[in-house]
Protein backbone atom coordinates (compact mmCIF):
# COMPACT_ATOMS: atom_id res chain seq x y z
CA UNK A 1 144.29 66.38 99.05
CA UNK A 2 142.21 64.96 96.34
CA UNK A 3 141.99 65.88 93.26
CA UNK A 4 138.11 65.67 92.42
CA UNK A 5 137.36 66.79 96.00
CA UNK A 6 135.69 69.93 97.41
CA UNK A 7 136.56 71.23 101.10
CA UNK A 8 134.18 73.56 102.78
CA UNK A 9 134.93 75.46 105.84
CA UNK A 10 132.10 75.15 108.18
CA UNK A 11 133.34 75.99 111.90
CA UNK A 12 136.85 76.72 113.09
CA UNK A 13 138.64 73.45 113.88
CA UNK A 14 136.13 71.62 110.90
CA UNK A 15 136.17 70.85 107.56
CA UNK A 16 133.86 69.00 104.92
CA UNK A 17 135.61 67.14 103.01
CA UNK A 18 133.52 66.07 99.41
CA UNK A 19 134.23 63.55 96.70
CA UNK A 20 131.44 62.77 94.43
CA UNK A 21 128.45 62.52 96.11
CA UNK A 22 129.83 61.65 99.70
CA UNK A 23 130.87 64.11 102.32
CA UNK A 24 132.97 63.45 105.38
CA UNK A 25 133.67 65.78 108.41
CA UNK A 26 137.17 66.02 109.05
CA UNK A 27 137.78 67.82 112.58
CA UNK A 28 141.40 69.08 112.91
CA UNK A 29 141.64 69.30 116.10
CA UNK A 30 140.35 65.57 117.48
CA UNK A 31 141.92 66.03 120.68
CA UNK A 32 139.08 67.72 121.94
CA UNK A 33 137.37 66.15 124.59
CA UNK A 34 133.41 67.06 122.53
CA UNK A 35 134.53 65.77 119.25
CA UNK A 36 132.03 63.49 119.50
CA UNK A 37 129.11 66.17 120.34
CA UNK A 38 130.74 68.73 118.07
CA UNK A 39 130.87 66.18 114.95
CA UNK A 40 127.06 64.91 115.76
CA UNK A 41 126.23 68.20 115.88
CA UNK A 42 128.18 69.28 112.71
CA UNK A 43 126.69 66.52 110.55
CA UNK A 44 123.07 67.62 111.86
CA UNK A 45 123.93 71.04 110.50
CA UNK A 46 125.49 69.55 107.49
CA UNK A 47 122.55 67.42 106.76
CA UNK A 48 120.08 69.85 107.07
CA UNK A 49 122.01 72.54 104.78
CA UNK A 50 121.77 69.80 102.24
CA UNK A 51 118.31 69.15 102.54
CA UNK A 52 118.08 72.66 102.05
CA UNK A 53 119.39 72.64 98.81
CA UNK A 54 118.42 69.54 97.37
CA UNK A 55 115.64 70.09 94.70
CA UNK A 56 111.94 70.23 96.09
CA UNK A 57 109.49 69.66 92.94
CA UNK A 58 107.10 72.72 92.92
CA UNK A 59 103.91 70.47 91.67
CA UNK A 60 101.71 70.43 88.82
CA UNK A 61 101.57 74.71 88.70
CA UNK A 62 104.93 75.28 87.58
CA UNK A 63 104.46 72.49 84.99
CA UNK A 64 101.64 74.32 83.23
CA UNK A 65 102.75 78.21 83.51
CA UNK A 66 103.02 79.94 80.28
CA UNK A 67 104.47 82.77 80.03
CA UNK A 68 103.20 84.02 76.96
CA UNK A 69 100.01 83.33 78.11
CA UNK A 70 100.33 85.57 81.48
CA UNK A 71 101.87 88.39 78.92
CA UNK A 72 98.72 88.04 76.63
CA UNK A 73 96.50 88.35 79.70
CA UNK A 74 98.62 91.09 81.40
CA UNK A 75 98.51 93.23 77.71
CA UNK A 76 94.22 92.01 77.79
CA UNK A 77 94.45 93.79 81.49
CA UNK A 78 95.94 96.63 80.93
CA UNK A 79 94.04 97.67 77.46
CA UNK A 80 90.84 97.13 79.34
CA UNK A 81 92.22 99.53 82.20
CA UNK A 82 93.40 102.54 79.15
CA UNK A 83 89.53 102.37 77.63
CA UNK A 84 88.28 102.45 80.82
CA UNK A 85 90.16 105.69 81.46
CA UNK A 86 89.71 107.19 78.04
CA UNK A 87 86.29 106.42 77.35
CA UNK A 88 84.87 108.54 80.30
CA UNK A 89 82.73 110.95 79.03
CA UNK A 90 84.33 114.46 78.41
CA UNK A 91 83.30 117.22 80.54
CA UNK A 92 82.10 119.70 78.04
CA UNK A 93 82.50 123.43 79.34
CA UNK A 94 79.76 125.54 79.91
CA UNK A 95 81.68 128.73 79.37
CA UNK A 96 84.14 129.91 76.90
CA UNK A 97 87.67 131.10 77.75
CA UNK A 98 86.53 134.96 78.22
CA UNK A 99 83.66 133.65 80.58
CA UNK A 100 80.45 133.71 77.87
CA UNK A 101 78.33 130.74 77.65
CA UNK A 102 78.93 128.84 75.17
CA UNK A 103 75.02 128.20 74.36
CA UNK A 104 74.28 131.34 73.47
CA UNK A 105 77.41 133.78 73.92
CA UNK A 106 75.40 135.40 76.50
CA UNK A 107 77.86 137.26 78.72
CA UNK A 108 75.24 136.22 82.27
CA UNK A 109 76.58 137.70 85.99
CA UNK A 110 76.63 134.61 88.64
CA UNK A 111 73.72 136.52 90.57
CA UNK A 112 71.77 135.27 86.99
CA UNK A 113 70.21 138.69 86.54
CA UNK A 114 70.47 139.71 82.69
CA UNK A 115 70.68 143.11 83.17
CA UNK A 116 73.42 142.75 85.48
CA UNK A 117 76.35 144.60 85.23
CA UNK A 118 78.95 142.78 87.33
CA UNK A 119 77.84 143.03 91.33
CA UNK A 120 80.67 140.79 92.45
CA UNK A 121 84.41 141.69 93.97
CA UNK A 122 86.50 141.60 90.80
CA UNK A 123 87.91 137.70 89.86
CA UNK A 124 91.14 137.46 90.48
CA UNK A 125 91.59 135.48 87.47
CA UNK A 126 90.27 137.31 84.80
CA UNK A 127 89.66 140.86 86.58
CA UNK A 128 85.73 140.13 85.60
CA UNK A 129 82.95 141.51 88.16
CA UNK A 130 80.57 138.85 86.75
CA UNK A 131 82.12 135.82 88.17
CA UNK A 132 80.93 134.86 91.70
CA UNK A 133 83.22 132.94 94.38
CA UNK A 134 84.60 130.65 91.34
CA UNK A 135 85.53 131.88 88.04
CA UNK A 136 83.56 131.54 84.94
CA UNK A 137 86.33 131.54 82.15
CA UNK A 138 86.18 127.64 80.84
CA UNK A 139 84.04 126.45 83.46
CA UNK A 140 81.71 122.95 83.28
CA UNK A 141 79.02 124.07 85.40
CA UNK A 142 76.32 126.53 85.32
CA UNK A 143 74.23 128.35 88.52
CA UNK A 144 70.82 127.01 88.00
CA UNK A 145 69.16 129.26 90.63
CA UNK A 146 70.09 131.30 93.56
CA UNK A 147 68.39 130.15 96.68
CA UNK A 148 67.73 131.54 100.31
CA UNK A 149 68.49 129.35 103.37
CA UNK A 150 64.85 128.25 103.49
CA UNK A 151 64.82 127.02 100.07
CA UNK A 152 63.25 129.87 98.37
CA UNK A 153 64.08 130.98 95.04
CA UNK A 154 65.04 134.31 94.47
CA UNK A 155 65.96 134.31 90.94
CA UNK A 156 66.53 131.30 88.52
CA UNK A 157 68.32 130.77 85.13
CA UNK A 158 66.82 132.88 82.98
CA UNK A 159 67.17 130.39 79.94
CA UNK A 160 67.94 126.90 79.21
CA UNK A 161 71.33 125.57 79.25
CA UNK A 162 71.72 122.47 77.17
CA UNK A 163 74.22 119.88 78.78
């Protein structure tokens, strides 16, 4: 046809037909009796496919983005986040590895009698009868008294456990 011109099937029976900037509808078949209707409608569709693509200017926030700048703040972010996380303080254990505090190396039952033997069911971790319902072996926490229902205490820590 022509030799700077684009053709773009958009319905059977219809073509678009563009040279330069201008586009014509071209209807093989213009025998039918709703050419008219079908080409109306066609450059309705046609039109609003171009409008479509034609450019639509975003506004002033596209002219100042930066992306080095959003970078720099995203890095700012995310170093904040990683101090946050490591500068919780540490849990420091209460109890070594073989279940002795670590204060004193005092080797103390769970029922926080000293001359306590071991009056639990063996730990199923370490096989020791001094731990009580959780094992003591690197543990962060210490029984500070045992207690009856009613508040009363039956016996406390016998010494001071720094934290």
């Amino acid at each position: 046809m022509y030799s700077d011109s684009w053709l773009f099937p958009l319905l059977s029976g219809f073509i678009v037909v563009q040279r330069n900037t201008q586009l014509k509808l071209i209807n093989i078949f213009s025998h039918c009796t709703n050419y008219k209707l079908s080409v109306v409608h066609l450059q309705q569709r046609v039109e609003k496919q171009l409008k479509n693509l034609s450019f639509q200017n975003p506004g002033p926030c596209m002219a100042e983005f930066n992306p080095a700048a959003r970078e720099q703040k995203k890095k700012m972010n995310m170093s904040q986040m990683k101090q946050g996380v490591f500068n919780k303080p540490k849990v420091k254990n209460k109890y070594d590895k073989h279940g002795r505090l670590l204060c004193n190396n005092f080797d103390l039952c769970d029922c926080l009698e000293e001359s306590c033997q071991g009056c639990f069911y063996p730990c199923p971790k370490c096989n020791s009868r001094k731990c009580g319902p959780v094992c003591r072996c690197n543990r962060e926490w210490v029984y500070e008294s045992i207690e009856t229902e009613t508040g009363e205490v039956i016996s406390p820590l016998p010494f001071s456990v720094p934290d």
